[in-house]
N, C-alpha and C. Protein backbone atom coordinates (compact mmCIF):
# COMPACT_ATOMS: atom_id res chain seq x y z
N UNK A 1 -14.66 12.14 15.84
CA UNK A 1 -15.06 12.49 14.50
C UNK A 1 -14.17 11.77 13.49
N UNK A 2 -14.68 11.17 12.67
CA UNK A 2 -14.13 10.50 11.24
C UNK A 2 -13.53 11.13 10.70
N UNK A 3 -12.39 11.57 9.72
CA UNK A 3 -12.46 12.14 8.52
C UNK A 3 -12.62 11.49 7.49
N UNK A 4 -13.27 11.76 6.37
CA UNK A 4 -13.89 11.41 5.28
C UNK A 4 -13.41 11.78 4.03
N UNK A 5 -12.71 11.22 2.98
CA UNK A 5 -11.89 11.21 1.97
C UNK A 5 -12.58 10.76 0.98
N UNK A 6 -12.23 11.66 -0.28
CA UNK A 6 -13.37 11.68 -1.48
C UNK A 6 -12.57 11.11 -2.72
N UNK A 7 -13.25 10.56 -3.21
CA UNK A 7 -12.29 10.33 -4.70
C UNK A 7 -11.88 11.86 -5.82
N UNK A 8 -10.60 11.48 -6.42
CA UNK A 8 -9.58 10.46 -6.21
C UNK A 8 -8.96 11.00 -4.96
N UNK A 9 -8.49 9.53 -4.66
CA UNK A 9 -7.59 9.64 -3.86
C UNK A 9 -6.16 8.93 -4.41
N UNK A 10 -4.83 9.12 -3.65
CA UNK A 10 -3.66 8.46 -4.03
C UNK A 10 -3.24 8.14 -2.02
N UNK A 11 -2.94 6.77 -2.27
CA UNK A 11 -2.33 6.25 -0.73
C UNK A 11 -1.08 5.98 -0.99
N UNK A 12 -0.47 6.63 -0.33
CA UNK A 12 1.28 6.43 -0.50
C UNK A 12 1.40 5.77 0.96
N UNK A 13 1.90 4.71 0.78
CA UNK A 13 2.84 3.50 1.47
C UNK A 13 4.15 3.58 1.78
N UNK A 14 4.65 3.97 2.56
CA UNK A 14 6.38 4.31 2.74
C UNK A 14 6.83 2.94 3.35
N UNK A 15 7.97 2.27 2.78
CA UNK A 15 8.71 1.18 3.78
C UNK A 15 9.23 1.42 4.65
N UNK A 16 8.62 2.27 5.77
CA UNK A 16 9.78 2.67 6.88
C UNK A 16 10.12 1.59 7.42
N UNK A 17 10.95 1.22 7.93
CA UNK A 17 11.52 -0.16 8.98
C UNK A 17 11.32 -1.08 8.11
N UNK A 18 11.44 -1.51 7.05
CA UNK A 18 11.85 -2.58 5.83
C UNK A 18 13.29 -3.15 6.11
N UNK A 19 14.11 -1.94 6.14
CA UNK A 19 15.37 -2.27 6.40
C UNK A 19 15.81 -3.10 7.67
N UNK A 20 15.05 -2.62 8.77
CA UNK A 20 15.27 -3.28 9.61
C UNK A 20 14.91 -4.59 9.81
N UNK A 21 13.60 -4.63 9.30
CA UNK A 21 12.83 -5.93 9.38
C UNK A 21 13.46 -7.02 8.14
N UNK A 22 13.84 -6.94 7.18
CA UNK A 22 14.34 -7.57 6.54
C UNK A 22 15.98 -7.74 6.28
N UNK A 23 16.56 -6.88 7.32
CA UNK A 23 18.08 -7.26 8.01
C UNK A 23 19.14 -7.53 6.93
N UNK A 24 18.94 -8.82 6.32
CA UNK A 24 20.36 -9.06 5.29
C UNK A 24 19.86 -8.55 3.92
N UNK A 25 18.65 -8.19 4.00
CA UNK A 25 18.19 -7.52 2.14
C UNK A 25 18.22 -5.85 1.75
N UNK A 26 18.72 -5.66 0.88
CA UNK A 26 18.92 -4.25 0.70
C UNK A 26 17.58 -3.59 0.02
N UNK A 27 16.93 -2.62 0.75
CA UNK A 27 15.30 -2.22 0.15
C UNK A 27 15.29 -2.59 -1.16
N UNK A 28 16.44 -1.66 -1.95
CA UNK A 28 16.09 -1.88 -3.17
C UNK A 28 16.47 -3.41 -3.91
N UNK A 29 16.65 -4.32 -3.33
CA UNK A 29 16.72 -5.90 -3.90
C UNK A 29 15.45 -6.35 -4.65
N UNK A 30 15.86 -7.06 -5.89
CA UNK A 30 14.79 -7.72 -6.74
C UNK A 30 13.89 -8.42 -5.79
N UNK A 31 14.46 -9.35 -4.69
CA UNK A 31 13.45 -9.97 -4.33
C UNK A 31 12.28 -9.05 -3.34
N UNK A 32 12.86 -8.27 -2.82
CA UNK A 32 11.78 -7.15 -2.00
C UNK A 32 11.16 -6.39 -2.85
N UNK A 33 11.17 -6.18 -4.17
CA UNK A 33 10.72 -5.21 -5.02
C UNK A 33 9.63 -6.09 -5.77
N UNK A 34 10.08 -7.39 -5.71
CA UNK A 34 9.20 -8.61 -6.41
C UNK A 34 8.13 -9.21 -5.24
N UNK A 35 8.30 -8.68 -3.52
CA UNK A 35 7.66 -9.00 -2.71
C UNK A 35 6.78 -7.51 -2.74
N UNK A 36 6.97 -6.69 -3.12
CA UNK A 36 6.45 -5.24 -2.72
C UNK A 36 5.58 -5.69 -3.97
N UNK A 37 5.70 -5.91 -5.52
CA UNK A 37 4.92 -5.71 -6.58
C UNK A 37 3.37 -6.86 -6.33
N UNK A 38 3.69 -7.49 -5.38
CA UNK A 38 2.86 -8.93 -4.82
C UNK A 38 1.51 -8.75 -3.83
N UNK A 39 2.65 -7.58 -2.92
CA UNK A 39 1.82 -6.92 -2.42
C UNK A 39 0.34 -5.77 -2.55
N UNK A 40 1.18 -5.41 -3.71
CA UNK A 40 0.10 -4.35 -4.62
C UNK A 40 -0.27 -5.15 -5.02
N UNK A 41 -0.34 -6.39 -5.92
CA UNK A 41 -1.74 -7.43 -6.34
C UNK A 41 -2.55 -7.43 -4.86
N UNK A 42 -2.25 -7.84 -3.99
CA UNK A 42 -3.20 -8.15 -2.56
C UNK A 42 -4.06 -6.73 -2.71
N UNK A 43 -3.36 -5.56 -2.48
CA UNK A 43 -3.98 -4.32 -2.61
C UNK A 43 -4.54 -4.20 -3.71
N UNK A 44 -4.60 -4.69 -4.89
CA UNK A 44 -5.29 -4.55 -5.99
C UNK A 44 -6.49 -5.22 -5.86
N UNK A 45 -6.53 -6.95 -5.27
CA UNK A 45 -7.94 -7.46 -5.62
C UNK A 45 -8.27 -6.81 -4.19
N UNK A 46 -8.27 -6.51 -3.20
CA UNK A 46 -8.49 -6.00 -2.01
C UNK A 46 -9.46 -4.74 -2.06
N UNK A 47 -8.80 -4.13 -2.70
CA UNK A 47 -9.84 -2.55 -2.43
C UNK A 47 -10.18 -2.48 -3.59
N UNK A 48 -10.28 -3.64 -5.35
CA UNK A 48 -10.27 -2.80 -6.16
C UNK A 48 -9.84 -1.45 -6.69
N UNK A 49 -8.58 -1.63 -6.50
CA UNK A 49 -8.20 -0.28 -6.60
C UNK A 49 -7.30 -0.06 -8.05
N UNK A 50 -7.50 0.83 -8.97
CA UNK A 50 -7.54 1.26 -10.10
C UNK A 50 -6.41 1.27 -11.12
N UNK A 51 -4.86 1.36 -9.90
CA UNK A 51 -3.60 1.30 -10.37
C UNK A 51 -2.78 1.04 -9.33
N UNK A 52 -1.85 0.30 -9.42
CA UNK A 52 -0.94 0.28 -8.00
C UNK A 52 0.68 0.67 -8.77
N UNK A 53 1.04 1.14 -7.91
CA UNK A 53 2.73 1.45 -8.32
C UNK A 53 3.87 1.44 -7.16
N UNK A 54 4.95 0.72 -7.72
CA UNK A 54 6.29 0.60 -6.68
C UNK A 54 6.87 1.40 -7.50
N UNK A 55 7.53 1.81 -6.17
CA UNK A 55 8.77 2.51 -6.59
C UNK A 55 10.05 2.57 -5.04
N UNK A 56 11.04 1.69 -5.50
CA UNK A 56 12.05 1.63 -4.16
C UNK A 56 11.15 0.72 -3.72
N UNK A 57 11.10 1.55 -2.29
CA UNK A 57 10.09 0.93 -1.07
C UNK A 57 9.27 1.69 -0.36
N UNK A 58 8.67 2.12 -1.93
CA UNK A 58 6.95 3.00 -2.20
C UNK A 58 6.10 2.29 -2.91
N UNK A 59 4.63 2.21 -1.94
CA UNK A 59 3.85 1.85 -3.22
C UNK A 59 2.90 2.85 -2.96
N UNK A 60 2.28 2.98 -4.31
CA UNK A 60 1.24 4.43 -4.53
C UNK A 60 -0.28 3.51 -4.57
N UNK A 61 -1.21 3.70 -4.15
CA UNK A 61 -2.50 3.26 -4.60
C UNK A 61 -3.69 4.08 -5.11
N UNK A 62 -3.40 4.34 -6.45
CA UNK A 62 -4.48 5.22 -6.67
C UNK A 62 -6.14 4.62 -6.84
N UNK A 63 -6.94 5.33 -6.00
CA UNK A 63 -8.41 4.85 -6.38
C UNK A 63 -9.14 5.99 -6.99
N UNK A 64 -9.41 5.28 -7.87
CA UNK A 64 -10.39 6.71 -8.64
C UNK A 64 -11.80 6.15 -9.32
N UNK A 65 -12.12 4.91 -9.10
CA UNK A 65 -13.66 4.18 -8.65
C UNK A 65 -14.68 4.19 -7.22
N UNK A 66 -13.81 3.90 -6.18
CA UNK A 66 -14.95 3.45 -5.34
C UNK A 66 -13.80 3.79 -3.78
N UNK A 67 -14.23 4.10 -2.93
CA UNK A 67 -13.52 4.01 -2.00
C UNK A 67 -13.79 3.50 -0.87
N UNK A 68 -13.24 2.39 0.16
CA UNK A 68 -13.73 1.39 0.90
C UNK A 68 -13.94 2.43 2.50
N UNK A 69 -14.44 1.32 3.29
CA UNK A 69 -14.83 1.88 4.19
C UNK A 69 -15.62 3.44 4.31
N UNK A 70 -16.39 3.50 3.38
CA UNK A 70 -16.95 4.42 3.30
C UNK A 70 -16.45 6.13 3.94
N UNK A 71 -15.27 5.84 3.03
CA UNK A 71 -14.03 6.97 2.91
C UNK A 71 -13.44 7.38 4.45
N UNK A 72 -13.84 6.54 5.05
CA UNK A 72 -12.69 6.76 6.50
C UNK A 72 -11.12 6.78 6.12
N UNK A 73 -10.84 7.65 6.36
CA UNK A 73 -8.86 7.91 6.25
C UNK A 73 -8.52 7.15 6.75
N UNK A 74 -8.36 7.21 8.20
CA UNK A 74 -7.91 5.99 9.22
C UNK A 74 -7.87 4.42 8.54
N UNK A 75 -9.13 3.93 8.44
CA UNK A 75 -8.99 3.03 7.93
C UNK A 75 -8.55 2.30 6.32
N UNK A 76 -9.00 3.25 5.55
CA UNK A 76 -8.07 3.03 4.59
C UNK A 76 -6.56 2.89 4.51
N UNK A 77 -6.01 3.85 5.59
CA UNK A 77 -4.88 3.94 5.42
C UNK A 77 -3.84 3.09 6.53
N UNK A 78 -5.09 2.44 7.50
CA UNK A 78 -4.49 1.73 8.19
C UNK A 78 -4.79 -0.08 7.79
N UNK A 79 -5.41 -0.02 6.90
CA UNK A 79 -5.74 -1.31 6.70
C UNK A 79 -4.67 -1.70 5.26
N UNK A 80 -4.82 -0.52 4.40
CA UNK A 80 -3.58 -0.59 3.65
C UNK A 80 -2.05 -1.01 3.34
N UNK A 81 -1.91 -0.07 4.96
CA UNK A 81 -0.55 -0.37 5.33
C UNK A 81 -0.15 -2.27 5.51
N UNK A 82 -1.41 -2.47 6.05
CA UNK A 82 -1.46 -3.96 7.01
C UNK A 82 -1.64 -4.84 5.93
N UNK A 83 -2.45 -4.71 4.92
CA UNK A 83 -1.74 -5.83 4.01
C UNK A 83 -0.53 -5.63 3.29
N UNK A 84 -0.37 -4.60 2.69
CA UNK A 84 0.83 -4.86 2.48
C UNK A 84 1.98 -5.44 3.47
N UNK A 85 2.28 -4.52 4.41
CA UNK A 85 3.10 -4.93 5.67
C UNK A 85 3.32 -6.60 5.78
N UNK A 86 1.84 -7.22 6.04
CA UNK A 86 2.09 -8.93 6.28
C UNK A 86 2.36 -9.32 4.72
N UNK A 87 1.95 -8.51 3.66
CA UNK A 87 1.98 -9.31 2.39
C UNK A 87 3.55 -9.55 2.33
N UNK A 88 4.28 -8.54 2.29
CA UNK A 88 6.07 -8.38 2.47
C UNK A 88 6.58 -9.31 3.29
């Protein structure tokens, strides 16, 4: 069974393992915060999505137009993660 997610929604993005994966950079560094804000453009023309926000090594995606995959959680939230993730 699917679950099915209705507008609005808000997708919170956590950087877990940032730290690790990016080794000599400290989360909160300009350049990871300037790679995270890059990322939310990808997520922006990507899902059309309405507002994006960093914060640390959070990004928020609020959609309050249209929601992809015809509101599958899973995939929203796993496809989400994945651009950002390679966008970083």
């Amino acid at each position: 069974m699917v679950n099915r997610i209705q507008l609005p929604i808000v997708v919170y993005l956590d950087g877990i393992g940032f730290g690790k994966t990016l080794e000599d950079k400290p989360v909160r560094d300009y350049e990871v915060h300037r790679a995270l804000i890059e990322g939310c453009k990808k997520l922006i023309s990507y899902f059309n999505v309405y507002f994006c926000h960093v914060v640390s090594d959070e990004v928020n995606l609020y959609l309050f137009r249209n929601i992809p995959y015809r509101g599958g959680e899973f995939n929203v939230v796993s496809v989400s993660a994945t651009i950002l993730s390679s966008s970083v």
